[in-house]
N, C-alpha and C. Protein backbone atom coordinates (compact mmCIF):
# COMPACT_ATOMS: atom_id res chain seq x y z
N UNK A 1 149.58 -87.74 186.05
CA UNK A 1 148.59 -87.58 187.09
C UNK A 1 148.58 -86.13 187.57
N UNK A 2 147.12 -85.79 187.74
CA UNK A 2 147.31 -84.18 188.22
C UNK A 2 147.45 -84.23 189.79
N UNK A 3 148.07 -83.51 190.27
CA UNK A 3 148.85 -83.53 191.70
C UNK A 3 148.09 -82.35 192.36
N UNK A 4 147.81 -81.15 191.57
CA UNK A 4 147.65 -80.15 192.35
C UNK A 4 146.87 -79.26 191.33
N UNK A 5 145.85 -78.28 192.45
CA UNK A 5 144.53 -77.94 190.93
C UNK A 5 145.43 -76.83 190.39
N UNK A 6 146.88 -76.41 190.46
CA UNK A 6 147.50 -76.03 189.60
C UNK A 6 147.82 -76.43 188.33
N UNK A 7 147.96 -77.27 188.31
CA UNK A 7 148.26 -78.41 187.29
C UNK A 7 147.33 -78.32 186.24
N UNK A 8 146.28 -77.52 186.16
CA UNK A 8 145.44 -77.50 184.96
C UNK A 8 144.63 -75.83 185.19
N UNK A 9 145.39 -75.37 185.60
CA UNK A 9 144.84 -73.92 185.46
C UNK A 9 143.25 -73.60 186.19
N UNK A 10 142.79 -74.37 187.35
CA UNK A 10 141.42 -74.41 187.03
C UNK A 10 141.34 -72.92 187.85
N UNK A 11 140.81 -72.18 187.68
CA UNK A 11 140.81 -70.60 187.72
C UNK A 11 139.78 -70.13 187.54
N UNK A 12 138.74 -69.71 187.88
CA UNK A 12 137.89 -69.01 187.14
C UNK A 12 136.85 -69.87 186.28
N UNK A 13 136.52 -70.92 186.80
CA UNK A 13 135.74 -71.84 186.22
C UNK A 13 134.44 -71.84 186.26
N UNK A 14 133.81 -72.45 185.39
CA UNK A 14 132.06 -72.04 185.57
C UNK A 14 131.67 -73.78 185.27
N UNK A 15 131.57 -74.42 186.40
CA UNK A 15 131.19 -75.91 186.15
C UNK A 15 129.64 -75.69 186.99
N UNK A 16 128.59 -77.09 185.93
CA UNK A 16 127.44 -77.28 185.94
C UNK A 16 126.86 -78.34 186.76
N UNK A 17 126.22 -78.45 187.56
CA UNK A 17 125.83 -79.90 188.99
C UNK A 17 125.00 -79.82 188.30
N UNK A 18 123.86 -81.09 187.29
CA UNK A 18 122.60 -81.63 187.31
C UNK A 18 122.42 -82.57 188.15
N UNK A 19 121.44 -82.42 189.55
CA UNK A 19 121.37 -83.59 190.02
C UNK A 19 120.14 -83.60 190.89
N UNK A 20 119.64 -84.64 191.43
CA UNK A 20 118.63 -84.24 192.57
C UNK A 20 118.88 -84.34 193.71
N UNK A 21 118.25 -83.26 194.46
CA UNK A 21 118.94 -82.40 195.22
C UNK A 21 118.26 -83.63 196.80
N UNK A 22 117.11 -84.59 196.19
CA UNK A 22 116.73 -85.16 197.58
C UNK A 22 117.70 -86.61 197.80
N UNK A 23 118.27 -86.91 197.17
CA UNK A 23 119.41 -87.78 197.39
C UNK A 23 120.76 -87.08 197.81
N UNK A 24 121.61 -87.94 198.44
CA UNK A 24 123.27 -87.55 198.96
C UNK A 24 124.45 -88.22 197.91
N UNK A 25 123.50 -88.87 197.20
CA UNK A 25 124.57 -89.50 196.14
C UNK A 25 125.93 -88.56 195.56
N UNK A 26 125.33 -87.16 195.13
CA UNK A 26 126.56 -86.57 195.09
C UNK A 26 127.06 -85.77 195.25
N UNK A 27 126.46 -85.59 196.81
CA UNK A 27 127.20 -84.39 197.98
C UNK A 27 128.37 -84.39 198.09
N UNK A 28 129.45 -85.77 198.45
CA UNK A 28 130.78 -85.42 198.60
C UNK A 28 131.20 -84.56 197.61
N UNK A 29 131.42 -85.93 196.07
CA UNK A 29 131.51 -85.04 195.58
C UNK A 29 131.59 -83.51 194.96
N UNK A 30 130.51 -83.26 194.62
CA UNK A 30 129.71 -81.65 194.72
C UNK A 30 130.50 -80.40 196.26
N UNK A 31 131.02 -80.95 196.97
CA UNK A 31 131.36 -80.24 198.46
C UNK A 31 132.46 -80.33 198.00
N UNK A 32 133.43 -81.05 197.40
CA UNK A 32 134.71 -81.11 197.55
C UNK A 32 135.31 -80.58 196.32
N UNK A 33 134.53 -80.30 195.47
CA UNK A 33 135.09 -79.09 194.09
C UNK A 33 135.28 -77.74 194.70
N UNK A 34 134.14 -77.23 195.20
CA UNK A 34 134.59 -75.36 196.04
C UNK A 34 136.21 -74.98 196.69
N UNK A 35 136.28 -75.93 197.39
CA UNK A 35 137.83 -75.83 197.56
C UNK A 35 139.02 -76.61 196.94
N UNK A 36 138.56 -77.26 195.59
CA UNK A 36 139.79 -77.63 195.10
C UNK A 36 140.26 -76.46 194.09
N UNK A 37 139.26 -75.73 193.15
CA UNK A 37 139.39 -75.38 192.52
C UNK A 37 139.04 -73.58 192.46
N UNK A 38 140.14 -73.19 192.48
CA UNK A 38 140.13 -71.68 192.51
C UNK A 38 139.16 -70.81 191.70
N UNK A 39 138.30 -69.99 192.48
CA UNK A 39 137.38 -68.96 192.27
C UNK A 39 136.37 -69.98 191.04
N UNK A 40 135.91 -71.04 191.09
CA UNK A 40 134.74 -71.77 190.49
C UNK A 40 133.12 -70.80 191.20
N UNK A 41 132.73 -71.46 189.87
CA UNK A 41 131.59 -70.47 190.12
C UNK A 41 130.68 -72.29 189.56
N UNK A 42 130.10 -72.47 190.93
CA UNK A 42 129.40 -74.00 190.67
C UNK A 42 127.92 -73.76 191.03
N UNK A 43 127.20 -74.18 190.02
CA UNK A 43 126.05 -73.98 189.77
C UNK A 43 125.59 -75.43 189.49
N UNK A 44 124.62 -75.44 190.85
CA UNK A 44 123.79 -76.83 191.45
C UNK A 44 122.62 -76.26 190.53
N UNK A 45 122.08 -77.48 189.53
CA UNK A 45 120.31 -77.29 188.90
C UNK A 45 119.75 -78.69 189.46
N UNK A 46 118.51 -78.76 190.04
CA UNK A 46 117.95 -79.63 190.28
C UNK A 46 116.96 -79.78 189.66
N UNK A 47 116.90 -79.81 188.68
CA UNK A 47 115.76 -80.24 187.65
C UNK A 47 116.30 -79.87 186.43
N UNK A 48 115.36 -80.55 184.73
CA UNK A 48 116.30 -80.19 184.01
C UNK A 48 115.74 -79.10 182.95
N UNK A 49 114.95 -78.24 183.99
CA UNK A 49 114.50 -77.37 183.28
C UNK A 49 115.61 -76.65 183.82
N UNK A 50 115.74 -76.56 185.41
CA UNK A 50 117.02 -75.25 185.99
C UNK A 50 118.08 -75.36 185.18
N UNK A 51 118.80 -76.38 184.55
CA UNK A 51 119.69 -76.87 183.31
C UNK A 51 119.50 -76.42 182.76
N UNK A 52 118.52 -76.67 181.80
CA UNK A 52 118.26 -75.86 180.88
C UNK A 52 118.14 -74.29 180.68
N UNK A 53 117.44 -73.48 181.61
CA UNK A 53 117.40 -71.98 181.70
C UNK A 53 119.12 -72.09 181.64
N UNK A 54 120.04 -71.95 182.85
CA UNK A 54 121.72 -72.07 182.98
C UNK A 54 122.36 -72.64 181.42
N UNK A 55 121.60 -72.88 180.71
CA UNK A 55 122.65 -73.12 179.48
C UNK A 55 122.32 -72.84 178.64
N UNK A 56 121.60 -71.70 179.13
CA UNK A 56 121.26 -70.76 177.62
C UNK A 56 121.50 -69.34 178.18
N UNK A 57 122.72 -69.81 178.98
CA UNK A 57 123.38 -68.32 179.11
C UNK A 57 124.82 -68.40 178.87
N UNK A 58 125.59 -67.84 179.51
CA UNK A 58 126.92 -68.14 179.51
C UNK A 58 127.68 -69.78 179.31
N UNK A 59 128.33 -70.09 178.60
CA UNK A 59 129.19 -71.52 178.54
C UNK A 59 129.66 -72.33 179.96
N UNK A 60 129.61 -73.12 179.97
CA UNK A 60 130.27 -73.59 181.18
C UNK A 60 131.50 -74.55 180.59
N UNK A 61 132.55 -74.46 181.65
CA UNK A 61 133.59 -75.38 181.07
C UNK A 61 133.59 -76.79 181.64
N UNK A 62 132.43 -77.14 181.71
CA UNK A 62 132.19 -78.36 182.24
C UNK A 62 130.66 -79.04 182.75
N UNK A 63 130.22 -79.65 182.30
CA UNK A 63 128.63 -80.40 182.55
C UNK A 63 128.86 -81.50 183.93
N UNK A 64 129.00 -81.88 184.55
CA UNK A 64 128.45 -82.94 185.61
C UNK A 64 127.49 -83.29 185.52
N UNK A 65 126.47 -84.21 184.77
CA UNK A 65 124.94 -84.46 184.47
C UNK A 65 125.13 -85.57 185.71
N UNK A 66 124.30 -85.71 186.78
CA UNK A 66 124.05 -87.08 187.12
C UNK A 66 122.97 -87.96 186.51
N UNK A 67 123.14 -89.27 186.35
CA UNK A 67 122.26 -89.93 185.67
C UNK A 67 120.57 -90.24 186.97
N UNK A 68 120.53 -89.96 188.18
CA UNK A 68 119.39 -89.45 189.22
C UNK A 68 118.39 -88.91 188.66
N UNK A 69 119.24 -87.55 188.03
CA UNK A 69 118.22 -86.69 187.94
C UNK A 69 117.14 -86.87 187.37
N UNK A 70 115.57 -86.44 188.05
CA UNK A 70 114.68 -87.12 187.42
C UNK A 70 114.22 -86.23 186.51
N UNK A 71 113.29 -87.15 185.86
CA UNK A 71 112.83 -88.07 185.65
C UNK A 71 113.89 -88.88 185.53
N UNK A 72 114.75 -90.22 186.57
CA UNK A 72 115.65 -90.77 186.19
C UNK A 72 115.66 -91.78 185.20
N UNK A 73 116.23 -92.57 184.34
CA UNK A 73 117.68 -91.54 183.70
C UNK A 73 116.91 -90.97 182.96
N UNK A 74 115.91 -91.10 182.03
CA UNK A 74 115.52 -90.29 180.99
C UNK A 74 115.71 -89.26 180.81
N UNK A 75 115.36 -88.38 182.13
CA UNK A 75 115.52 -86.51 181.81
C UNK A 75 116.97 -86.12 181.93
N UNK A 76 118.06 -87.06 182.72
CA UNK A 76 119.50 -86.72 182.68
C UNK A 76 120.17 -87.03 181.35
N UNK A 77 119.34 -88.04 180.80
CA UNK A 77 119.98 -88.34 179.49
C UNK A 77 119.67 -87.42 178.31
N UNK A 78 118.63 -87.55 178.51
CA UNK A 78 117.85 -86.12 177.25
C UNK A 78 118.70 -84.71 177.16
N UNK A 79 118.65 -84.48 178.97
CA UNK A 79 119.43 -83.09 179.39
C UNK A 79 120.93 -83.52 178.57
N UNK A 80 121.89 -84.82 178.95
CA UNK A 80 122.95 -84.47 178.39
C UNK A 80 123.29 -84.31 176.86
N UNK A 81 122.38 -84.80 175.77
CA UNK A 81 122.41 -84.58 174.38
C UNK A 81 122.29 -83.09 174.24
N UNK A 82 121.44 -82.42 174.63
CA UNK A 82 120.92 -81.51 174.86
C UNK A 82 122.23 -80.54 174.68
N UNK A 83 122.69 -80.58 176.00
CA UNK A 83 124.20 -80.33 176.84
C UNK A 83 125.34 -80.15 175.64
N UNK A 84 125.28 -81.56 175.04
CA UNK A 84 126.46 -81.62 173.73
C UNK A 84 126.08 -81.40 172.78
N UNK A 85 124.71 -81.07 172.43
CA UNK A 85 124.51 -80.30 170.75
C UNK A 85 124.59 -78.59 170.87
N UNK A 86 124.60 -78.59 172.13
CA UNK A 86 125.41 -76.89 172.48
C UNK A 86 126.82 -76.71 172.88
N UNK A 87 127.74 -77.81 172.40
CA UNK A 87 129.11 -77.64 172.27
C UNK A 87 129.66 -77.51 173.88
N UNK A 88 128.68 -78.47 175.17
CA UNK A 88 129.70 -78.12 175.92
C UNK A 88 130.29 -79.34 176.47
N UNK A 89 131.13 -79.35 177.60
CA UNK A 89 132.16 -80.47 177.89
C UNK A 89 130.90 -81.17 178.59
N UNK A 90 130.70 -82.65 178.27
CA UNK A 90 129.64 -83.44 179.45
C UNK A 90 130.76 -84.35 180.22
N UNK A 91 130.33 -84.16 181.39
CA UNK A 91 130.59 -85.96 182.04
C UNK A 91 129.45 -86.08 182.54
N UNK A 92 129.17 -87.32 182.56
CA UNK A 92 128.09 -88.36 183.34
C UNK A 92 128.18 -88.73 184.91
N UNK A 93 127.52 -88.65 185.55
CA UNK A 93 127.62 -89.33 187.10
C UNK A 93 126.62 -90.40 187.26
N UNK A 94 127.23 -91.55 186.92
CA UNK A 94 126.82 -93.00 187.62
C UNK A 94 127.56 -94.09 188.10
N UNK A 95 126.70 -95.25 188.45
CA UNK A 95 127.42 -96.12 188.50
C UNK A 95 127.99 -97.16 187.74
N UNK A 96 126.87 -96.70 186.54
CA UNK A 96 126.68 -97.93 185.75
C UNK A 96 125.90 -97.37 183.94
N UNK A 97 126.82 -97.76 183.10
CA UNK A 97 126.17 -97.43 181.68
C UNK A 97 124.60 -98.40 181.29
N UNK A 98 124.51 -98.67 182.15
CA UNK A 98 123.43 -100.05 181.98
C UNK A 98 122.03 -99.25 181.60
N UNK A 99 121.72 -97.80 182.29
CA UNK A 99 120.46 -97.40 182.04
C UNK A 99 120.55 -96.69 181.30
N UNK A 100 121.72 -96.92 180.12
CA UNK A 100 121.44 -96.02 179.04
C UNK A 100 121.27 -96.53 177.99
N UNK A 101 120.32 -96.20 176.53
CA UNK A 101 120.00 -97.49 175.91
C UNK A 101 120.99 -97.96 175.29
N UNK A 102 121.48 -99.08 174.99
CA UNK A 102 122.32 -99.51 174.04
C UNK A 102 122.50 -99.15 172.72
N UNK A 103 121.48 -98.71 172.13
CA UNK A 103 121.74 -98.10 170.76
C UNK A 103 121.83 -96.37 171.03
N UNK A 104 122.09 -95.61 171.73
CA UNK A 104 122.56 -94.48 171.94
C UNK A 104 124.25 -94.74 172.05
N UNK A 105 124.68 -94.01 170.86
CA UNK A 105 126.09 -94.35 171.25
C UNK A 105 126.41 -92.96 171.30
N UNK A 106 126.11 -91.71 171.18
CA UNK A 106 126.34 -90.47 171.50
C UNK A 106 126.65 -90.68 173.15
N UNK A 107 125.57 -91.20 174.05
CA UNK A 107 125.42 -90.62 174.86
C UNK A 107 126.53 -91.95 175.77
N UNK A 108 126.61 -93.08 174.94
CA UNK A 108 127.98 -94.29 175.64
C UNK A 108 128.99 -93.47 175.26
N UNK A 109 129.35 -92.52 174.47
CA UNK A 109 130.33 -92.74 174.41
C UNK A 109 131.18 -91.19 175.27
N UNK A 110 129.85 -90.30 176.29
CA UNK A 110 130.78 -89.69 176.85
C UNK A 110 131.35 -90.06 178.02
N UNK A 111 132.00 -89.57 178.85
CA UNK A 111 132.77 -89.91 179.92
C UNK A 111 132.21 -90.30 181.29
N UNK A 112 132.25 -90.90 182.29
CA UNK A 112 131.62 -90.99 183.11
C UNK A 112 132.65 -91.00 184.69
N UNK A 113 132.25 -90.44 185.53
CA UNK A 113 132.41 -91.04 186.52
C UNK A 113 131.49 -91.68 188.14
N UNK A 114 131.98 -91.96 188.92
CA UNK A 114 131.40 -92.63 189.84
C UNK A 114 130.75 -91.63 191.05
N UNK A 115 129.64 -91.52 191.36
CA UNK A 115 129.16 -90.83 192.47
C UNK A 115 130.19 -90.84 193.81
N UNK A 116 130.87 -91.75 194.27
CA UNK A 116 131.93 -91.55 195.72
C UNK A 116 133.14 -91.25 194.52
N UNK A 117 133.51 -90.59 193.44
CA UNK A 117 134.56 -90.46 192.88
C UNK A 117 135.19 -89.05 193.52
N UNK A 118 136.54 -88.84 193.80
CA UNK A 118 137.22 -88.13 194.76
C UNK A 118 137.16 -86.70 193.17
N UNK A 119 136.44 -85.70 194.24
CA UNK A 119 136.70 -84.49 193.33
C UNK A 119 138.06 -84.23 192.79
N UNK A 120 139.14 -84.44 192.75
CA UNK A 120 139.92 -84.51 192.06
C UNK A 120 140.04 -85.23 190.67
N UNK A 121 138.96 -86.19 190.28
CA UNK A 121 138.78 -86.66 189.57
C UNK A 121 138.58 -85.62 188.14
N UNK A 122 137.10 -84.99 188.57
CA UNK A 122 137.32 -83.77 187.92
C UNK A 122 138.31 -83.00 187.28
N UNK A 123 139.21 -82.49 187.46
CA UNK A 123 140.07 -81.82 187.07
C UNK A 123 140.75 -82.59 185.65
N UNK A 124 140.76 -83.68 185.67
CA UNK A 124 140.83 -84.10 184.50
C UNK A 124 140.36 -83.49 182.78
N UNK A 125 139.43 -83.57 183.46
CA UNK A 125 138.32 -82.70 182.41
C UNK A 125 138.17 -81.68 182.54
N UNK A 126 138.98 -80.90 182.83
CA UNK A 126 138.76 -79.30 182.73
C UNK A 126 140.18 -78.69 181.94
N UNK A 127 141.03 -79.90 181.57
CA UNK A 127 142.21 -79.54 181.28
C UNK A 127 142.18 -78.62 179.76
N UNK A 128 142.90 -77.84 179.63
CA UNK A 128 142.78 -76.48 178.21
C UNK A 128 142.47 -77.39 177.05
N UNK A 129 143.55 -78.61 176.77
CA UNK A 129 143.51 -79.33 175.76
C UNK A 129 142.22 -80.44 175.59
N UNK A 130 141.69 -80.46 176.72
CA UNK A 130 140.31 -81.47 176.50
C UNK A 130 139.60 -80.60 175.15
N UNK A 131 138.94 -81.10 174.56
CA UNK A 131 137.74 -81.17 173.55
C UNK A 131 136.36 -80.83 173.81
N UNK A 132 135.57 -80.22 173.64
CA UNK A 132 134.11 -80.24 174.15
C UNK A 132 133.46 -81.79 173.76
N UNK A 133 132.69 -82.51 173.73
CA UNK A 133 132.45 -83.69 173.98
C UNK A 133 131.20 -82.95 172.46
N UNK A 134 131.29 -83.58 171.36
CA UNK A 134 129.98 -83.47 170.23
C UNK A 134 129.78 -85.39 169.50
N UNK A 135 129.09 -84.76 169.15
CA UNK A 135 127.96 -86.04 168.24
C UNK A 135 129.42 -87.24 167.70
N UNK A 136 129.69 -88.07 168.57
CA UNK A 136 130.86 -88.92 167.47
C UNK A 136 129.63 -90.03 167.25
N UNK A 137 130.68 -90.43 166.03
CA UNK A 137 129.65 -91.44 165.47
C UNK A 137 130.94 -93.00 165.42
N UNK A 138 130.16 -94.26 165.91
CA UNK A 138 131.27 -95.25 166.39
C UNK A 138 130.56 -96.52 165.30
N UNK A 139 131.13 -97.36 165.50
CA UNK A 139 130.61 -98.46 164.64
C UNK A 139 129.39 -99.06 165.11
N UNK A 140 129.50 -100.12 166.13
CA UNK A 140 128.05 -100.73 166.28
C UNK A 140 128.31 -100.93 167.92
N UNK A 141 127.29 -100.62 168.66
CA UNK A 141 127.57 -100.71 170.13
C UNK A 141 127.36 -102.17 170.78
N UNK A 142 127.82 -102.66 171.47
CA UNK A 142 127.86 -103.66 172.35
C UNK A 142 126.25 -104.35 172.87
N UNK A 143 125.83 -105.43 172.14
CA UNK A 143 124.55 -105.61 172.91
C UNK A 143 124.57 -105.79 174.76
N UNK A 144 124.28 -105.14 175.15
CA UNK A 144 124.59 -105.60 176.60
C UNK A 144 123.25 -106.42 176.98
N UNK A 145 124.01 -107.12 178.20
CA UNK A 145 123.09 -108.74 178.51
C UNK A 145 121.65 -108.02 179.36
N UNK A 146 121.10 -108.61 179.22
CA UNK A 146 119.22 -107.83 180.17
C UNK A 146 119.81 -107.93 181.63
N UNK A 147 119.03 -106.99 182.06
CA UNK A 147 119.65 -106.85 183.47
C UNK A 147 118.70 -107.61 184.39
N UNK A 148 119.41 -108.28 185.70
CA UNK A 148 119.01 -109.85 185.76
C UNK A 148 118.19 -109.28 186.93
N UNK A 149 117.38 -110.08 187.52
CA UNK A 149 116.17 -109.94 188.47
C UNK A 149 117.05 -108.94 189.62
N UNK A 150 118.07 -109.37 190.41
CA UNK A 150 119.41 -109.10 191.11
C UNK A 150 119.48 -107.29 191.03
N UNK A 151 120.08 -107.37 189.56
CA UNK A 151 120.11 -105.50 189.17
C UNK A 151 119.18 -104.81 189.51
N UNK A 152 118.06 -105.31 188.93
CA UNK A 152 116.73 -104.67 188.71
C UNK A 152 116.26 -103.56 189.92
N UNK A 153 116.10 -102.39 189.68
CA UNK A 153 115.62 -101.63 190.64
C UNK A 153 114.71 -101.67 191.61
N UNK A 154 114.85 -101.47 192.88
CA UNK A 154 113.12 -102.06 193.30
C UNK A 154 112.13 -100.64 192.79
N UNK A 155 110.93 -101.06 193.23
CA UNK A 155 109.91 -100.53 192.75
C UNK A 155 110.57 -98.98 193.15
N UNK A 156 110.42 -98.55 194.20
CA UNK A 156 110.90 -97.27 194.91
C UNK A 156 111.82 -96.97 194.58
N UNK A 157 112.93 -96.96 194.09
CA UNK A 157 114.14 -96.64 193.32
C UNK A 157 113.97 -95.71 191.72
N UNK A 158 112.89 -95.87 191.14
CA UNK A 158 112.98 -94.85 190.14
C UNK A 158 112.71 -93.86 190.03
């Protein structure tokens, strides 16, 4: 367990916020990286064009895509392929793999965490020995069950 943002060198970091900026979904979050992690240089895009311009410059050692961002999920999902056919580290921010299609297994199979997830979480993924996250290829993905009247978004929610 990492104890302390010593514990993984985070120094000098250049991590990426995709998210929309008219929700609070992932303010804590997002507020509580500046002071965990020494001299980060965190760059909020709210749209996924601002993404896009930001990653066609310098590398970042880390993606935060939230799955919000709109066009939700579509344009967060698009943005994160996007993200990993340019070799960089993705994680996902949701609650739930459910709005992603089932036959995308690129995009199941990167990492995710939870919108109230304690910025320390992060640091996980910034560690030297992590991997950049590219194209794996898995056997056959999980049909998942239709999502029941209950799940279903209301109208105003997308």
């Amino acid at each position: 367990m990492i104890e302390t943002k010593t514990d993984v060198e985070a120094k000098g970091r250049r991590i990426l916020v995709a998210r929309d900026p008219r929700l609070s979904t992932c303010d804590a979050l997002v507020q509580g990286l500046e002071p965990l992690i020494e001299d980060v240089e965190l760059v909020e895009a709210y749209s996924v064009e601002a993404a896009r311009s930001w990653a066609k410059g310098k590398p970042f050692d880390l993606c935060l895509v939230c799955l919000d961002l709109p066009p939700a999920p579509r344009g967060a999902a698009k943005l994160a392929k996007e993200l990993c056919a340019r070799n960089q580290r993705v994680v996902l921010i949701t609650r739930s793999l459910r709005w992603l299609p089932a036959e995308d297994l690129e995009l199941r199979a990167l990492p995710w965490i939870v919108p109230e997830a304690d910025a320390t979480s992060v640091l996980a993924f910034l560690q030297k020995e992590a991997t950049p996250v590219a194209s794996q290829s898995r056997a056959r993905a999980k049909t998942l069950p239709p999502i029941t009247a209950r799940e279903r978004p209301a109208a105003n929610e997308s």
